[in-house]
PDB file of N, CA and C in Angstrom:
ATOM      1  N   UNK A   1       0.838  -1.175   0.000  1.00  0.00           N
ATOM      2  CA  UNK A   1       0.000   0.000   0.000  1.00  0.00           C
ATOM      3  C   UNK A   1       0.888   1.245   0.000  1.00  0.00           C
ATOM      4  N   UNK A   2       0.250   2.136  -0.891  1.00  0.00           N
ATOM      5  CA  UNK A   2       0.955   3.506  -0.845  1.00  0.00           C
ATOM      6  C   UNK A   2       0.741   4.520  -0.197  1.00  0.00           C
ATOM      7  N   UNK A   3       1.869   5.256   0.050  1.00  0.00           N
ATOM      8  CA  UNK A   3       1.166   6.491   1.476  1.00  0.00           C
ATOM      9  C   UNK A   3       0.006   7.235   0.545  1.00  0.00           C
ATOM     10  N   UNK A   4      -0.424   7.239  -0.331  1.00  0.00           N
ATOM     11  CA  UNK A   4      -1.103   8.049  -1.175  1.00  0.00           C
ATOM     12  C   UNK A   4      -2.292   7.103  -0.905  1.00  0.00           C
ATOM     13  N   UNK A   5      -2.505   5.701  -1.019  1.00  0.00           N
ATOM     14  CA  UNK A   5      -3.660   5.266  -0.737  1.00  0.00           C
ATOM     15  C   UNK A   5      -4.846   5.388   0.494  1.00  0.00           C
ATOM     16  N   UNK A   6      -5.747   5.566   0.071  1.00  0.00           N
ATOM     17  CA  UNK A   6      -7.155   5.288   1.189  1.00  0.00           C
ATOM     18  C   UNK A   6      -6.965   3.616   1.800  1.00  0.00           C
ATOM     19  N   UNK A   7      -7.362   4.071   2.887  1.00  0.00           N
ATOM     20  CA  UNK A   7      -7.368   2.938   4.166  1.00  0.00           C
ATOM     21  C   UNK A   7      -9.252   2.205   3.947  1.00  0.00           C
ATOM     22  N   UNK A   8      -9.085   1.022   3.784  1.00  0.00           N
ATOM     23  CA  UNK A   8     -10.432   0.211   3.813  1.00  0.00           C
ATOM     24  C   UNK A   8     -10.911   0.354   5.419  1.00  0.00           C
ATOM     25  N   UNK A   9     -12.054   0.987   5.860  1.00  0.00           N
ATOM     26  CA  UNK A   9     -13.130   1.178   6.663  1.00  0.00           C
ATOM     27  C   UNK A   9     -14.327   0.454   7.028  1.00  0.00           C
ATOM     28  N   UNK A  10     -14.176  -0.922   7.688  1.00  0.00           N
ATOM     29  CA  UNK A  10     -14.870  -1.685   7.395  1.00  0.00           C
ATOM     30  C   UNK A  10     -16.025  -1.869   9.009  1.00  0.00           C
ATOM     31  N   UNK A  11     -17.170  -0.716   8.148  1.00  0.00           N
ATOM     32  CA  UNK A  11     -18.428  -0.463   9.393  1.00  0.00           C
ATOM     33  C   UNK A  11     -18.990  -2.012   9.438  1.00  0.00           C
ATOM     34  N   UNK A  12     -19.074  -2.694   8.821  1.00  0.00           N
ATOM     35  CA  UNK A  12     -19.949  -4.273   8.324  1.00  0.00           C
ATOM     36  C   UNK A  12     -19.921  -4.360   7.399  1.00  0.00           C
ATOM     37  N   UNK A  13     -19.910  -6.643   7.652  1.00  0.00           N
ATOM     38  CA  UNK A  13     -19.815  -6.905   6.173  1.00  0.00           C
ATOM     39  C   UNK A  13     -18.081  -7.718   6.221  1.00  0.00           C
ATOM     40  N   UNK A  14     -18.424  -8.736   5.259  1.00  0.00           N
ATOM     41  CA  UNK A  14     -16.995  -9.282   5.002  1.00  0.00           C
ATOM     42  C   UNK A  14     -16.603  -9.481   3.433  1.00  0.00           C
ATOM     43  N   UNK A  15     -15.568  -9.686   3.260  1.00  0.00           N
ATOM     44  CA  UNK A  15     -15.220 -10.877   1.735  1.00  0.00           C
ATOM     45  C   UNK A  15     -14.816 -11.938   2.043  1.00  0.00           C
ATOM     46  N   UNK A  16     -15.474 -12.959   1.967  1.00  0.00           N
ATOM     47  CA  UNK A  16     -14.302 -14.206   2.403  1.00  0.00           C
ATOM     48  C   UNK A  16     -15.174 -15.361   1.436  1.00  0.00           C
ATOM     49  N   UNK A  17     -14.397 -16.624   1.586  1.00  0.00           N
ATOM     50  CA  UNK A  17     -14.859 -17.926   0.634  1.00  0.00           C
ATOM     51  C   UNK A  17     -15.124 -18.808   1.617  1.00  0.00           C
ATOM     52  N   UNK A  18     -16.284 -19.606   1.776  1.00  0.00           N
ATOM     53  CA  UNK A  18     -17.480 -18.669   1.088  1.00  0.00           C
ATOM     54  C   UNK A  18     -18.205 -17.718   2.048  1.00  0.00           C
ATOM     55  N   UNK A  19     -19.186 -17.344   1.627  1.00  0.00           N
ATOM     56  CA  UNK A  19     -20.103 -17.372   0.903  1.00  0.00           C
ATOM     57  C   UNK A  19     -19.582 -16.985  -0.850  1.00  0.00           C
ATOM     58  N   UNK A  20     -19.019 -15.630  -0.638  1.00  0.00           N
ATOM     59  CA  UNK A  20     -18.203 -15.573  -2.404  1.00  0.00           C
ATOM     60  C   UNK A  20     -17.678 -16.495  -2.713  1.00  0.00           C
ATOM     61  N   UNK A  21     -18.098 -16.762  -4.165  1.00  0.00           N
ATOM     62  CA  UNK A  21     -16.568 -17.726  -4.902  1.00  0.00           C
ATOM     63  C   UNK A  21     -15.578 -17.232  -4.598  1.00  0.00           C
ATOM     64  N   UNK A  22     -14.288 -17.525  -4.832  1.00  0.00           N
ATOM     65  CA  UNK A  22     -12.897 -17.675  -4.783  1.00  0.00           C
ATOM     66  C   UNK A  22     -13.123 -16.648  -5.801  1.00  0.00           C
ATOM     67  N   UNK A  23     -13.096 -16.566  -7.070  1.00  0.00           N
ATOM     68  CA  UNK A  23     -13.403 -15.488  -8.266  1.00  0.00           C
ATOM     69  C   UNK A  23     -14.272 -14.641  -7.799  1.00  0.00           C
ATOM     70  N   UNK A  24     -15.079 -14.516  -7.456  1.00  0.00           N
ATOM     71  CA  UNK A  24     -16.104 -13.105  -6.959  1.00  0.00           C
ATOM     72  C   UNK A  24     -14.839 -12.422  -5.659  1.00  0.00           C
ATOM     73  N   UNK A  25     -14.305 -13.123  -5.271  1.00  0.00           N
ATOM     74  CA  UNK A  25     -13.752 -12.820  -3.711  1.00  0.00           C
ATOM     75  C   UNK A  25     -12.626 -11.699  -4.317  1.00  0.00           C
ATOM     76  N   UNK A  26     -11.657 -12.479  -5.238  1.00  0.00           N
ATOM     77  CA  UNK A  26     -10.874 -11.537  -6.133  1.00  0.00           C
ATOM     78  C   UNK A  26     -11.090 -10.974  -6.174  1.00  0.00           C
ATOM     79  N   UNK A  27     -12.352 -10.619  -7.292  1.00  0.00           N
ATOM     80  CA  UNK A  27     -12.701  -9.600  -8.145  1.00  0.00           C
ATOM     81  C   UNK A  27     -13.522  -8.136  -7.512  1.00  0.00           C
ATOM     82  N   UNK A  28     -13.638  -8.206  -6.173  1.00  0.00           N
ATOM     83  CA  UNK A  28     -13.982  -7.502  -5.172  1.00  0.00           C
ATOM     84  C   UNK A  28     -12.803  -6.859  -4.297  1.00  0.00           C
ATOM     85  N   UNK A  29     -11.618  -7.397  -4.503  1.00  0.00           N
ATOM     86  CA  UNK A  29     -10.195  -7.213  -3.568  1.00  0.00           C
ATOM     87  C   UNK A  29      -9.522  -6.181  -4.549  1.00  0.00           C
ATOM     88  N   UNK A  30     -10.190  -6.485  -6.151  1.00  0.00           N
ATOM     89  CA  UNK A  30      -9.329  -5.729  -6.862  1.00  0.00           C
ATOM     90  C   UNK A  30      -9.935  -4.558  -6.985  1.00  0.00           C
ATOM     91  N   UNK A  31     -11.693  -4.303  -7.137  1.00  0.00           N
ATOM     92  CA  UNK A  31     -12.021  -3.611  -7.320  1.00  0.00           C
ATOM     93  C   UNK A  31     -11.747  -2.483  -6.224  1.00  0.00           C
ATOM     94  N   UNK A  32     -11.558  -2.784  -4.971  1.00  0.00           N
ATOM     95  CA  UNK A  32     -11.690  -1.975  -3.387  1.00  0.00           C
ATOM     96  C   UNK A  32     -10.198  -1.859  -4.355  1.00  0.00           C
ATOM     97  N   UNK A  33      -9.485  -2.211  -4.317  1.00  0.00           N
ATOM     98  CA  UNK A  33      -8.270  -1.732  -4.362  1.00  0.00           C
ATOM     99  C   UNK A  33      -7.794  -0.814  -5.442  1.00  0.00           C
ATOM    100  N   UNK A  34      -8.802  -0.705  -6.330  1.00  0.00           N
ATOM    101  CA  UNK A  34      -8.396   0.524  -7.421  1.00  0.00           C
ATOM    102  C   UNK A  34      -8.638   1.664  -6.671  1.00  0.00           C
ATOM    103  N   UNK A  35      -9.972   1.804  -5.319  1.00  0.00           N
ATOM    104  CA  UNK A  35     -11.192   2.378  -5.134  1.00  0.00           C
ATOM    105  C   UNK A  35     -10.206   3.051  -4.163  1.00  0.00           C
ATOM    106  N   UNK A  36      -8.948   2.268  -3.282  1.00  0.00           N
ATOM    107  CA  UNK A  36      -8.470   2.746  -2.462  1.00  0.00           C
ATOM    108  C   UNK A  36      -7.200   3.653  -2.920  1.00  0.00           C
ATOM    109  N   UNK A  37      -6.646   3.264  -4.416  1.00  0.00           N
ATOM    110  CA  UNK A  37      -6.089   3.960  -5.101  1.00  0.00           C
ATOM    111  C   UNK A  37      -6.363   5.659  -5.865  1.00  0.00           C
ATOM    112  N   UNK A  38      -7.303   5.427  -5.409  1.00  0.00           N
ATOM    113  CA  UNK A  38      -8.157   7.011  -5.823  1.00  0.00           C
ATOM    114  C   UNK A  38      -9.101   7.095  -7.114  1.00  0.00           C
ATOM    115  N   UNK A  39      -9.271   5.592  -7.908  1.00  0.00           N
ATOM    116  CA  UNK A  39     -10.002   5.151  -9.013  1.00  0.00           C
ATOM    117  C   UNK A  39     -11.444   5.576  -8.965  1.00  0.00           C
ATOM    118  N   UNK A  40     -12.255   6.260  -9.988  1.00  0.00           N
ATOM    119  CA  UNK A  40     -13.894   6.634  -9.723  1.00  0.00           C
ATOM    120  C   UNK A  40     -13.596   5.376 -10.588  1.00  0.00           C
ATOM    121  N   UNK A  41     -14.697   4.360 -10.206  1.00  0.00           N
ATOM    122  CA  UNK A  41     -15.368   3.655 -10.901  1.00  0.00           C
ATOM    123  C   UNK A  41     -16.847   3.506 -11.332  1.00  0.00           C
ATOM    124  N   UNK A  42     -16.985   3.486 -12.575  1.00  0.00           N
ATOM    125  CA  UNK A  42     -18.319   3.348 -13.131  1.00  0.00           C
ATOM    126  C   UNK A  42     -18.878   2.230 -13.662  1.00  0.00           C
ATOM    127  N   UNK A  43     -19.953   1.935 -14.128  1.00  0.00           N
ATOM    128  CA  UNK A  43     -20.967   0.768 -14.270  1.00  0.00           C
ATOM    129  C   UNK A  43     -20.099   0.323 -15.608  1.00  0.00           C
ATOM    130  N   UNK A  44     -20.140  -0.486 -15.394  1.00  0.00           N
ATOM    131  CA  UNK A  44     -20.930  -1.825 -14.595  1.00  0.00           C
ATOM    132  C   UNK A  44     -20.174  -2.212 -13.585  1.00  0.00           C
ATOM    133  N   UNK A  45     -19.129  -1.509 -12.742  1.00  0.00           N
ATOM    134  CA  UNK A  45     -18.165  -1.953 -11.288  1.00  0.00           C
ATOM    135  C   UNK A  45     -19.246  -1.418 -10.363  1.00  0.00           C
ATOM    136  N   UNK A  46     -19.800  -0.109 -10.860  1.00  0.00           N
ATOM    137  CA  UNK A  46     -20.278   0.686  -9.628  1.00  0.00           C
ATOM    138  C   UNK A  46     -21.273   1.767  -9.894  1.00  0.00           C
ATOM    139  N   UNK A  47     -22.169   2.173  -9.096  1.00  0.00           N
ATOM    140  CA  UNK A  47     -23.198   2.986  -9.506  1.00  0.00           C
ATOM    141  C   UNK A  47     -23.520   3.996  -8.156  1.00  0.00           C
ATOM    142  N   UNK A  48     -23.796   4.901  -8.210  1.00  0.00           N
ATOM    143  CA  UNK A  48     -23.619   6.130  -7.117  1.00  0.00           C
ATOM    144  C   UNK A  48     -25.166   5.649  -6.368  1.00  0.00           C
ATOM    145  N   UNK A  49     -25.495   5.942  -4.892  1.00  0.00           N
ATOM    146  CA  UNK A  49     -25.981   5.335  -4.492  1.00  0.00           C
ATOM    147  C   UNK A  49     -26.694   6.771  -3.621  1.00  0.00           C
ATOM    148  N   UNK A  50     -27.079   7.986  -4.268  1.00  0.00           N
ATOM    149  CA  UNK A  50     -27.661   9.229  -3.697  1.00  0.00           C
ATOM    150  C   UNK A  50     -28.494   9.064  -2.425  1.00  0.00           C
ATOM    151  N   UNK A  51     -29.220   7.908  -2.486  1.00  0.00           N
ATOM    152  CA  UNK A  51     -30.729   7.142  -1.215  1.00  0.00           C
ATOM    153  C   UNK A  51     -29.998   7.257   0.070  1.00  0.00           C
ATOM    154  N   UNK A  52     -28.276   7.051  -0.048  1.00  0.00           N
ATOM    155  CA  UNK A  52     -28.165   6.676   0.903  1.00  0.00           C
ATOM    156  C   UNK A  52     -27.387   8.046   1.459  1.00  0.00           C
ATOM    157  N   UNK A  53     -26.720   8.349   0.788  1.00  0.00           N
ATOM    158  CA  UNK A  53     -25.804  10.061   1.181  1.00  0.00           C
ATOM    159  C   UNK A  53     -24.757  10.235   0.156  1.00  0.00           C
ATOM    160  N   UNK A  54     -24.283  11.301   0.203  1.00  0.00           N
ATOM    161  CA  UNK A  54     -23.084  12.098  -0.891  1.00  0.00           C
ATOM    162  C   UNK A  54     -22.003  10.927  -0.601  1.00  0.00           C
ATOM    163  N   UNK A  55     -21.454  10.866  -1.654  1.00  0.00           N
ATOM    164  CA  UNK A  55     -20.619  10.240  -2.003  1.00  0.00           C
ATOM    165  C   UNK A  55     -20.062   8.714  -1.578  1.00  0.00           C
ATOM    166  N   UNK A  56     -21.756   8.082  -1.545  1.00  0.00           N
ATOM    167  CA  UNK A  56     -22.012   6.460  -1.560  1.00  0.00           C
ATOM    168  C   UNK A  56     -22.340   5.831  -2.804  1.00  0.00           C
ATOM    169  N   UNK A  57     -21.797   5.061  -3.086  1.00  0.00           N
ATOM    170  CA  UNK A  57     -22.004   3.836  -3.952  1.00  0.00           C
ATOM    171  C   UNK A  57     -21.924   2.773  -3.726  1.00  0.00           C
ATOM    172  N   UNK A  58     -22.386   1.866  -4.600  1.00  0.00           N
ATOM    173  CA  UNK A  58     -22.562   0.564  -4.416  1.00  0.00           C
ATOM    174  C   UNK A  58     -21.988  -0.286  -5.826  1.00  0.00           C
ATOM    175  N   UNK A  59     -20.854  -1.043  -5.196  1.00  0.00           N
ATOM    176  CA  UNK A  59     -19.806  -2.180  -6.084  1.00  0.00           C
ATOM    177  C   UNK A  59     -21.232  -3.148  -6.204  1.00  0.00           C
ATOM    178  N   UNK A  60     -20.453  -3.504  -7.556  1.00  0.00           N
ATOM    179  CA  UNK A  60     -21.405  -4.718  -8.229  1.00  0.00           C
ATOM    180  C   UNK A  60     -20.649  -5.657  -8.823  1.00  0.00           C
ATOM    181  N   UNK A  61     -20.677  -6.917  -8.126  1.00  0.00           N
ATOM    182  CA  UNK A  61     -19.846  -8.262  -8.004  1.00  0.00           C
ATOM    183  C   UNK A  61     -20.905  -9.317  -8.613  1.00  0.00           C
ATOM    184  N   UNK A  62     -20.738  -9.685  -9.808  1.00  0.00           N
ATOM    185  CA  UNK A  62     -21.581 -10.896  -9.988  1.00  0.00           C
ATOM    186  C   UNK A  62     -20.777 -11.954  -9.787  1.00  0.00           C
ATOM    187  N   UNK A  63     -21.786 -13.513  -8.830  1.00  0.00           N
ATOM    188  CA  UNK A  63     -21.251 -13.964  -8.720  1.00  0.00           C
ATOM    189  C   UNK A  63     -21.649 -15.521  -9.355  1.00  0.00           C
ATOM    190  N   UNK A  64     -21.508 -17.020  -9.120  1.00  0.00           N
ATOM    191  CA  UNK A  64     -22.293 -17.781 -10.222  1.00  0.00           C
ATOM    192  C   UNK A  64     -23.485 -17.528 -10.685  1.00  0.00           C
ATOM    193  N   UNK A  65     -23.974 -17.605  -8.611  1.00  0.00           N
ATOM    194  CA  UNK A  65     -25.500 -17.850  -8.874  1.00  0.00           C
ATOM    195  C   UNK A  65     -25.745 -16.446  -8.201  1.00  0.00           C
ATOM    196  N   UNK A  66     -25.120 -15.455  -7.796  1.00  0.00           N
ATOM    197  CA  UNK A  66     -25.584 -14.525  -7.006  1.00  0.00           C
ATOM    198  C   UNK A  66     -25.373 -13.237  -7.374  1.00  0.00           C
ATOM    199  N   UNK A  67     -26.054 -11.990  -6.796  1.00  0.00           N
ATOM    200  CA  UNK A  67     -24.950 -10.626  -7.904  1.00  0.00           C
ATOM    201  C   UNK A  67     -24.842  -9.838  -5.909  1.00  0.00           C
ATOM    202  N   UNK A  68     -23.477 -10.005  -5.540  1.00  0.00           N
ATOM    203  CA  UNK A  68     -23.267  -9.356  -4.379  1.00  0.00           C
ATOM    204  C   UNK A  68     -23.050  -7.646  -4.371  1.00  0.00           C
ATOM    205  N   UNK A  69     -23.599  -7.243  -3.232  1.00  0.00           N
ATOM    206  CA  UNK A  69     -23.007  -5.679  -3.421  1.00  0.00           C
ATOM    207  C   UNK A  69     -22.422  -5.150  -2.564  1.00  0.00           C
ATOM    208  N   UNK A  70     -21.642  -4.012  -2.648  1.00  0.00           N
ATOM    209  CA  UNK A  70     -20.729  -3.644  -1.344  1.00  0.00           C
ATOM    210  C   UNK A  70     -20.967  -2.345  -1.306  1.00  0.00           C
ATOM    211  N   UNK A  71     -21.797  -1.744  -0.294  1.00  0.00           N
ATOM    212  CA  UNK A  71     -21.712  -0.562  -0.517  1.00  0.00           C
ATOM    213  C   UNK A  71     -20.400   0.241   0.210  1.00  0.00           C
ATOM    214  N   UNK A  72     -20.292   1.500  -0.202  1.00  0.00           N
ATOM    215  CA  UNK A  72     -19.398   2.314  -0.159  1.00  0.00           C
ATOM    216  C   UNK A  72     -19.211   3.758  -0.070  1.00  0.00           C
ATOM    217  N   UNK A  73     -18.626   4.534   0.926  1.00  0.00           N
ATOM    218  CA  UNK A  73     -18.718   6.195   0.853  1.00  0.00           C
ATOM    219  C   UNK A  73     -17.130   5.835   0.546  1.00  0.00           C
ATOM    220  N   UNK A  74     -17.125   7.067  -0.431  1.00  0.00           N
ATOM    221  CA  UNK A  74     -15.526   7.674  -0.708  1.00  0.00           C
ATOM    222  C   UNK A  74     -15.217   8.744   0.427  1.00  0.00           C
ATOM    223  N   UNK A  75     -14.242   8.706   1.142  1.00  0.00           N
ATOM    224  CA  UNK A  75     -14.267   9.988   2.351  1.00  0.00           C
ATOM    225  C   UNK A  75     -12.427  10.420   1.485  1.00  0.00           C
ATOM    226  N   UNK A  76     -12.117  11.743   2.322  1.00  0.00           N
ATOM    227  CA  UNK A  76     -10.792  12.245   1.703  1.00  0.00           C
ATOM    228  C   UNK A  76      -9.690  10.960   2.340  1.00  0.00           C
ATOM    229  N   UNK A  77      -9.863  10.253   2.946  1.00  0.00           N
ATOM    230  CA  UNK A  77      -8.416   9.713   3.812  1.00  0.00           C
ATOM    231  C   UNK A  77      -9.282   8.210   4.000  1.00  0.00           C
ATOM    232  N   UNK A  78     -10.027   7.673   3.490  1.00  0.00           N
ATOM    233  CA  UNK A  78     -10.786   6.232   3.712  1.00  0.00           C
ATOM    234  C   UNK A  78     -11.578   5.780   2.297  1.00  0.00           C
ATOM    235  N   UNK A  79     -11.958   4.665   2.278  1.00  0.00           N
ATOM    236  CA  UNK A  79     -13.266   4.006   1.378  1.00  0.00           C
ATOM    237  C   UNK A  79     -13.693   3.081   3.000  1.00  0.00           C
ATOM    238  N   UNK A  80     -14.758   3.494   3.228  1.00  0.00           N
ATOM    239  CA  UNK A  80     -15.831   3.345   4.034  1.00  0.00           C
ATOM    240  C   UNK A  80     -16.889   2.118   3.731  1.00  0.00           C
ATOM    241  N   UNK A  81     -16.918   0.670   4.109  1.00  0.00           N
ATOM    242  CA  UNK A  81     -17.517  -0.237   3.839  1.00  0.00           C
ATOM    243  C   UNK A  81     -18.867  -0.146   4.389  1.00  0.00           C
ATOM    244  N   UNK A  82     -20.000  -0.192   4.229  1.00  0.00           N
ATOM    245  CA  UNK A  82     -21.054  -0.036   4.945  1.00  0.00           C
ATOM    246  C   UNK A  82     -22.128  -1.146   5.017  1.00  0.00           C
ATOM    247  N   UNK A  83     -21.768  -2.227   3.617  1.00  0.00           N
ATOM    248  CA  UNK A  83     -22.788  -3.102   4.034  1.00  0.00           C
ATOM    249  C   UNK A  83     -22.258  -3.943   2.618  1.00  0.00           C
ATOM    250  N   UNK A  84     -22.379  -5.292   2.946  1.00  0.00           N
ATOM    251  CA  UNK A  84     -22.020  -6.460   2.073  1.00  0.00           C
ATOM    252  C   UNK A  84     -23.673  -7.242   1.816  1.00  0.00           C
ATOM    253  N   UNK A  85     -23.929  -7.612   0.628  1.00  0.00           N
ATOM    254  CA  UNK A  85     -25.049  -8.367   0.741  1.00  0.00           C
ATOM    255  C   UNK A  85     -25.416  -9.090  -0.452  1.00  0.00           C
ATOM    256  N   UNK A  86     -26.157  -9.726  -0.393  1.00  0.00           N
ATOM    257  CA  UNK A  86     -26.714 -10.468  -1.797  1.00  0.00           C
ATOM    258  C   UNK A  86     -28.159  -9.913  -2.370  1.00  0.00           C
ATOM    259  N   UNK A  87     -27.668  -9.332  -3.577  1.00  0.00           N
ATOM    260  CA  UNK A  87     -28.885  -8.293  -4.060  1.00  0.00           C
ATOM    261  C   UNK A  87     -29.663  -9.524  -4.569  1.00  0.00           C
ATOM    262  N   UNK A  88     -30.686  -9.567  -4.666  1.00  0.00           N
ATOM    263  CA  UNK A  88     -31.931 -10.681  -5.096  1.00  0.00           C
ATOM    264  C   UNK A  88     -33.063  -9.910  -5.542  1.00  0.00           C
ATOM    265  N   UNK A  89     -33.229  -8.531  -5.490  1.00  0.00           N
ATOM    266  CA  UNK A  89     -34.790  -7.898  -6.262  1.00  0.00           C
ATOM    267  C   UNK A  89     -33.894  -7.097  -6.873  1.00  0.00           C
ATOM    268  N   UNK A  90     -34.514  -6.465  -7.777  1.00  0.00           N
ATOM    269  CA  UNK A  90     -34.178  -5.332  -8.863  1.00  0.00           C
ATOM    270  C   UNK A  90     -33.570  -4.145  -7.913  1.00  0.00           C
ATOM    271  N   UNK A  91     -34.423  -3.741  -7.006  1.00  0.00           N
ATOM    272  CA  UNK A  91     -34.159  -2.230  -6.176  1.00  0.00           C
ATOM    273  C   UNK A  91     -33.717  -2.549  -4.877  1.00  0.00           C
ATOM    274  N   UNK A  92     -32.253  -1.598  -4.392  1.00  0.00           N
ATOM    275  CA  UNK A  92     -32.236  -1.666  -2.949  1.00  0.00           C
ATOM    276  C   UNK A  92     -32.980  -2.369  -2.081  1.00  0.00           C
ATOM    277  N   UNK A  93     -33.204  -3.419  -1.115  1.00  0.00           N
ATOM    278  CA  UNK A  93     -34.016  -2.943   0.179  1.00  0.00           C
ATOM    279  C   UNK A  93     -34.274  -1.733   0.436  1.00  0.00           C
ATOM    280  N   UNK A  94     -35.023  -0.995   1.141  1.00  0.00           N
ATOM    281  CA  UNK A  94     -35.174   0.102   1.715  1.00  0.00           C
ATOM    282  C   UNK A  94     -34.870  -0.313   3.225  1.00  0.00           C
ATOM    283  N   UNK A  95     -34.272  -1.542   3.800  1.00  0.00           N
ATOM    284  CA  UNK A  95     -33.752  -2.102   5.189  1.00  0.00           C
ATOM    285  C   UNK A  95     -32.688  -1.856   4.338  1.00  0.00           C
ATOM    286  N   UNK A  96     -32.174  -2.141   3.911  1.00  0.00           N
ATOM    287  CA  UNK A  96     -30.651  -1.752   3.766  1.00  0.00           C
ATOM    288  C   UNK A  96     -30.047  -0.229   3.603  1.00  0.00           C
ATOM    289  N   UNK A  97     -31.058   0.352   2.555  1.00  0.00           N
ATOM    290  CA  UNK A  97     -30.895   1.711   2.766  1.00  0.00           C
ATOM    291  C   UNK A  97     -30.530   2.506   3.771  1.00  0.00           C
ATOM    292  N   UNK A  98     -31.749   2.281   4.738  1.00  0.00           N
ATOM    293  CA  UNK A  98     -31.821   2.080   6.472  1.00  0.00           C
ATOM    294  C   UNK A  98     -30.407   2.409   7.393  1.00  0.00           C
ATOM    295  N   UNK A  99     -29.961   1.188   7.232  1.00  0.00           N
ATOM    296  CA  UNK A  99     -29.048   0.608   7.796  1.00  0.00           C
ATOM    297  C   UNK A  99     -27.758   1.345   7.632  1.00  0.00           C
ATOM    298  N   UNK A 100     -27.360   1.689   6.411  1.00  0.00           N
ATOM    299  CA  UNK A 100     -26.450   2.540   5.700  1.00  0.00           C
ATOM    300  C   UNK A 100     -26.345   3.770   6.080  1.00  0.00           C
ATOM    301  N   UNK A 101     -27.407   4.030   6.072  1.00  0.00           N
ATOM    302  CA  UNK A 101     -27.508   5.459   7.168  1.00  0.00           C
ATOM    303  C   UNK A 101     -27.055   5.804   8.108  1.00  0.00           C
ATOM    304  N   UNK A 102     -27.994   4.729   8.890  1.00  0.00           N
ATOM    305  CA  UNK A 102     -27.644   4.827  10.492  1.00  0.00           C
ATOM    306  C   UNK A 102     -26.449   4.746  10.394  1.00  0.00           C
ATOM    307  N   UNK A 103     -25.357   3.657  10.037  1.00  0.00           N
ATOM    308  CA  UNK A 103     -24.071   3.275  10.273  1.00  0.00           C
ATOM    309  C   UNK A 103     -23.129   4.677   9.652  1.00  0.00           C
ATOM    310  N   UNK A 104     -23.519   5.485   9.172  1.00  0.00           N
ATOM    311  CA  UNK A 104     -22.696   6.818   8.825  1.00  0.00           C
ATOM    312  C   UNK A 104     -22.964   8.079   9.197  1.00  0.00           C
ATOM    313  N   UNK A 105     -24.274   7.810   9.826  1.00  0.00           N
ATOM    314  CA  UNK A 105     -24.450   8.991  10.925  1.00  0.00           C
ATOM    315  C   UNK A 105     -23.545   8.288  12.329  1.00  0.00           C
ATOM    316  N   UNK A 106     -23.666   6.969  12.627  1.00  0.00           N
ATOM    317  CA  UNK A 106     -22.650   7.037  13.771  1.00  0.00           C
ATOM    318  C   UNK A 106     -21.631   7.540  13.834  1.00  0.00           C
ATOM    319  N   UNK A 107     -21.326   6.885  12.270  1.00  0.00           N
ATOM    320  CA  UNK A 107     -19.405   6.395  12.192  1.00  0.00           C
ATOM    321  C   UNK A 107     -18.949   8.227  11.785  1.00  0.00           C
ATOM    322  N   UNK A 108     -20.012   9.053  11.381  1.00  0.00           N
ATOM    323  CA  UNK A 108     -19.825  10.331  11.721  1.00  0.00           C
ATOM    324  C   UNK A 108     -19.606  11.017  12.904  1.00  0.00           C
ATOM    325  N   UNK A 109     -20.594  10.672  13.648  1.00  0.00           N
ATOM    326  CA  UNK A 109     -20.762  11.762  15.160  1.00  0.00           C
ATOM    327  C   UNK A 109     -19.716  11.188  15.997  1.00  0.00           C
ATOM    328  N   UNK A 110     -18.957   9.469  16.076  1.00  0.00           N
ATOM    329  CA  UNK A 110     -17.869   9.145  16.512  1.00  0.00           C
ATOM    330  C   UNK A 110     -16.463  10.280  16.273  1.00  0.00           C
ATOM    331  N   UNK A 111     -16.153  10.525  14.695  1.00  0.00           N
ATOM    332  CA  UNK A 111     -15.136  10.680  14.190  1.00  0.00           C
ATOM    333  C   UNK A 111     -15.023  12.156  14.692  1.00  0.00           C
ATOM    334  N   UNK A 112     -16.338  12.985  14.929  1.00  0.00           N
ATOM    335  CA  UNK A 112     -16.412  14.231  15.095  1.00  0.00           C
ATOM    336  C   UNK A 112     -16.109  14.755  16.803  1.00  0.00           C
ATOM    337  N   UNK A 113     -16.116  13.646  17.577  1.00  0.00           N
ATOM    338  CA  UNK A 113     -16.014  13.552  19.053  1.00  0.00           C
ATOM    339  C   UNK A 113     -14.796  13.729  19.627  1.00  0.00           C
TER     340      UNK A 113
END
């Protein structure tokens, strides 16, 4: 890692085998790792995620049978993990939405203390 890189922030949520394939598991290590390199990534890696707050998105990992997502805030000095999951309907949860929130209004009012 380079002193220039962002530090992975991991509020919840894992990568590991399994539940990911071995190939999804990769392909998620590489993507965080462009992400921590200072890389904007766009679709089909990633899609901006406004529902949840400024400067969240959500990684898109397909996997055999599954399409996983990782959401994500870009901060100046972090990439901020906020939630790992297995997307199965077309749209967000709105529990996950939820959740994403809460966990960055904490991991805010902590950092600000």
């Amino acid at each position: 890692m380079n002193e220039t890189d962002k530090s992975l922030v991991w509020l919840h949520g894992e990568v590991k085998t399994p539940p990911f394939s071995q190939e999804a598991r990769i392909e998620a290590g590489v993507l965080l790792r462009r992400l921590q390199q200072g890389e904007n990534l766009e679709l089909p890696y990633s899609r901006p995620m406004p529902s949840i707050g400024a400067r969240c998105h959500e990684l898109r990992i397909r996997d055999a049978q599954k399409n996983w997502r990782i959401i994500y805030r870009i901060d100046e000095d972090a990439i901020l993990i906020l939630e790992v999951f297995n997307k199965t309907t077309r749209a967000t949860p709105i529990s996950v939405i939820d959740t994403c929130q809460k966990r960055l209004s904490k991991y805010d009012q902590d950092t600000q203390d």
